[in-house]
C-alpha atoms as a PDB file:
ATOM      1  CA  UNK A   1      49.954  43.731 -12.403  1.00  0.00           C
ATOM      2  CA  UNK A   2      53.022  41.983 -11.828  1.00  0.00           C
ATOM      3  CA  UNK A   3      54.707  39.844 -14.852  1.00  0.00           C
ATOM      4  CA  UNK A   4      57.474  37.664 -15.579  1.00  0.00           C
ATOM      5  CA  UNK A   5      59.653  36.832 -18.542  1.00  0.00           C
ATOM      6  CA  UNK A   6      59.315  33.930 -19.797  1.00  0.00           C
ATOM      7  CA  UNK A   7      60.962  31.756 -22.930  1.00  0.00           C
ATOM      8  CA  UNK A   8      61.822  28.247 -24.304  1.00  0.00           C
ATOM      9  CA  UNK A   9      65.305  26.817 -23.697  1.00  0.00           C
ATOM     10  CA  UNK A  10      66.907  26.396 -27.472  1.00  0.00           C
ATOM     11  CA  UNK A  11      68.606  23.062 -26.663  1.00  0.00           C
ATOM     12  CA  UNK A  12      65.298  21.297 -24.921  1.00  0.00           C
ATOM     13  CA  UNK A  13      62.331  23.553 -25.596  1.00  0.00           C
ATOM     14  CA  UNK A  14      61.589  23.466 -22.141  1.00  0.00           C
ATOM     15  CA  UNK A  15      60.139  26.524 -20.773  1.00  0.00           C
ATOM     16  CA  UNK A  16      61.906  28.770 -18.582  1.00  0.00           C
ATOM     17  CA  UNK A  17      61.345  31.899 -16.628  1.00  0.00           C
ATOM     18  CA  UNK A  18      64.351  34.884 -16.203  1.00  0.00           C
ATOM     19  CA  UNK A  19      65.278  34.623 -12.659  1.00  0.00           C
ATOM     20  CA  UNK A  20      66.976  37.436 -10.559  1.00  0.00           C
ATOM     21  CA  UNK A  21      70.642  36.444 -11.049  1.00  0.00           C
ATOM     22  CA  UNK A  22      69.756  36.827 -14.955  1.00  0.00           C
ATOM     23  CA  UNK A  23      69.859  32.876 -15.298  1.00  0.00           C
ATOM     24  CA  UNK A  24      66.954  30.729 -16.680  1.00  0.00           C
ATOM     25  CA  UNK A  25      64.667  29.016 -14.324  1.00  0.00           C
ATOM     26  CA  UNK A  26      62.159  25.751 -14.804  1.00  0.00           C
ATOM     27  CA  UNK A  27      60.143  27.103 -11.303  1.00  0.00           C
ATOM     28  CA  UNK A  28      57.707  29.982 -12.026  1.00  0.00           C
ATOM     29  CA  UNK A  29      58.067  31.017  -8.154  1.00  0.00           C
ATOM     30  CA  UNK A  30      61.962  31.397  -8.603  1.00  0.00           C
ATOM     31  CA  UNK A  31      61.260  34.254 -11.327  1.00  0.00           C
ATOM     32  CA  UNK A  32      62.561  37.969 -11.805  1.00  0.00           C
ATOM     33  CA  UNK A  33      59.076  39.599 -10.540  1.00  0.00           C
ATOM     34  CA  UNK A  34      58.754  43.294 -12.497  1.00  0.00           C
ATOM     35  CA  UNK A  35      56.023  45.130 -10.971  1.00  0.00           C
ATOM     36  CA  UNK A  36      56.364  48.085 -13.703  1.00  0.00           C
ATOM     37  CA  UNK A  37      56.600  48.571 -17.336  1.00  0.00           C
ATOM     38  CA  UNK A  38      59.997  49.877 -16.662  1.00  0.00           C
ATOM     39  CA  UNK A  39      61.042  46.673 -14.725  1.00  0.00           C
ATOM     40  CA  UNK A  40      59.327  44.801 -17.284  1.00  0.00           C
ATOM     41  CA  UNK A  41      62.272  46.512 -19.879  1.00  0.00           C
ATOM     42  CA  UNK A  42      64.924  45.694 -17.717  1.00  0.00           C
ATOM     43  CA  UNK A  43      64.018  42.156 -17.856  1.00  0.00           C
ATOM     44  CA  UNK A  44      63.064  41.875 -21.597  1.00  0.00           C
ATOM     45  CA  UNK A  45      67.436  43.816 -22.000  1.00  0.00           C
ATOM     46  CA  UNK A  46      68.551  40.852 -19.814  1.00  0.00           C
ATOM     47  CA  UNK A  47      66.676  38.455 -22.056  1.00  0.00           C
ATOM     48  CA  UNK A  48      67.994  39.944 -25.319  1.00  0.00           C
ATOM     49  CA  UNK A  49      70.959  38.633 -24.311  1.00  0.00           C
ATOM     50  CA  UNK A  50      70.447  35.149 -23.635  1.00  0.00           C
ATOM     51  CA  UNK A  51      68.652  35.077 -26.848  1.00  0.00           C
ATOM     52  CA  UNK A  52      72.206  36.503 -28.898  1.00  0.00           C
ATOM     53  CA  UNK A  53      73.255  33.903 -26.820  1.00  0.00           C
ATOM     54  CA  UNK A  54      71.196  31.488 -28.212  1.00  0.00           C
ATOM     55  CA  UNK A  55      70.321  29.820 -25.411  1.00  0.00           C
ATOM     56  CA  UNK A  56      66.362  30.879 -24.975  1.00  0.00           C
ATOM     57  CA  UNK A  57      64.052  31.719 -28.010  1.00  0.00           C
ATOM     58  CA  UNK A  58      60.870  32.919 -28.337  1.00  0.00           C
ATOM     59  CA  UNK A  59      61.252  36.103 -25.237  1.00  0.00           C
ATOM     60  CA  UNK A  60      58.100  37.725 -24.181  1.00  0.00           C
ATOM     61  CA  UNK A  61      56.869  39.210 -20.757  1.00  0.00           C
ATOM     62  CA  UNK A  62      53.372  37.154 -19.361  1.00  0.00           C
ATOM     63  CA  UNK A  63      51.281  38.868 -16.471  1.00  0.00           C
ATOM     64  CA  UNK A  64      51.034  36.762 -13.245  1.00  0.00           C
ATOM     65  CA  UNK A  65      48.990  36.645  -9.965  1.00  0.00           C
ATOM     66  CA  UNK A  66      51.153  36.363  -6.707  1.00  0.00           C
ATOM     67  CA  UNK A  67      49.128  34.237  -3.882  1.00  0.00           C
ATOM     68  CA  UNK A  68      48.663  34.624  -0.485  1.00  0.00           C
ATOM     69  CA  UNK A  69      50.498  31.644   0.474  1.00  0.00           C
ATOM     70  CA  UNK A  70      53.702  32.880  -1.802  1.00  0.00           C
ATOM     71  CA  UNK A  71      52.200  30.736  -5.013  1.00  0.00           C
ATOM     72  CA  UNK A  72      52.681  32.280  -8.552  1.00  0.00           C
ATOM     73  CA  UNK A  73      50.108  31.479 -10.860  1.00  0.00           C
ATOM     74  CA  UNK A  74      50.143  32.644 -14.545  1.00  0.00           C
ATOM     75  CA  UNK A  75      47.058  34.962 -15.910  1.00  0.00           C
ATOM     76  CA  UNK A  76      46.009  33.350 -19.327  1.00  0.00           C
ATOM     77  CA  UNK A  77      45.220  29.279 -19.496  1.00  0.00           C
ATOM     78  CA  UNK A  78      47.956  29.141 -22.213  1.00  0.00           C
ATOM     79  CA  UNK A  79      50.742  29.727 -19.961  1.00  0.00           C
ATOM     80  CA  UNK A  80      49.051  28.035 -16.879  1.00  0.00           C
ATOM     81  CA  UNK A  81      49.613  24.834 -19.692  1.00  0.00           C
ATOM     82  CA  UNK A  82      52.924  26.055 -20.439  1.00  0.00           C
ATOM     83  CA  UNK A  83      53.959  26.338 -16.541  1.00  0.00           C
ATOM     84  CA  UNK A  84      52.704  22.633 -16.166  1.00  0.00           C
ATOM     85  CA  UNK A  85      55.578  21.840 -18.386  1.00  0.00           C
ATOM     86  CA  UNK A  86      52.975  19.613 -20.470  1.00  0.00           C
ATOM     87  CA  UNK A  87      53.993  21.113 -23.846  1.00  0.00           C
ATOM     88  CA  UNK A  88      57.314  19.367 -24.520  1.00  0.00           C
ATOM     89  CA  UNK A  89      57.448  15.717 -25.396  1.00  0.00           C
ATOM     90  CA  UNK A  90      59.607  13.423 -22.602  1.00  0.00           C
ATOM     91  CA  UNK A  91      61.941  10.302 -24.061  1.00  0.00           C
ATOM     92  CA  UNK A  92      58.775   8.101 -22.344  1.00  0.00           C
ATOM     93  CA  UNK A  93      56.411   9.292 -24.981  1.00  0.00           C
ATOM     94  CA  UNK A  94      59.244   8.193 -27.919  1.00  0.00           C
ATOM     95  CA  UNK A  95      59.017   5.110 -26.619  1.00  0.00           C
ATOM     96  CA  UNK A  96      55.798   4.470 -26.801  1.00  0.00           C
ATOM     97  CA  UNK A  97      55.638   1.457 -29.547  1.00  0.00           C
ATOM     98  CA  UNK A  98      53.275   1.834 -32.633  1.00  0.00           C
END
């Protein structure tokens, strides 16, 4: 089953997905694709990096289904929520008066 890495960016919390070029992606479809546990390594190595980095926290690898049509949709409804970006809280929802 094919995965991708995915993480929070430190300075936002927004959640991001290793890309190819070893940079940090907001678009699920623009992600590193490892088809084997071995790939799956190599991606987790370049992701130990950005985390001594500090720029991403909380690394892990999450199993996805590729589409027909080219769409990426993850496995497990938690990151389906995740992928919807729905988890972080926008500047709108501070100014919401009380």
């Amino acid at each position: 089953m094919p995965s991708v890495v995915t993480a929070n960016r430190l300075n936002d919390g927004i959640v991001v997905y290793l890309a190819p070029d070893g940079t940090w992606t907001e678009d699920i479809v623009a992600a590193a694709r490892a088809e084997s546990e071995d790939e799956v390594k190599a991606l987790e190595a370049t992701a130990a990096e950005a985390v001594r980095e500090r720029l991403v926290i909380s690394v892990y690898p999450m199993p996805i289904e590729v589409k027909e049509d080219g769409a990426v949709d993850p496995i497990s409804v938690r990151e389906r929520i995740r992928a919807s970006h729905r988890t972080t809280l926008t500047k709108d929802w501070y100014d919401v008066p009380l």
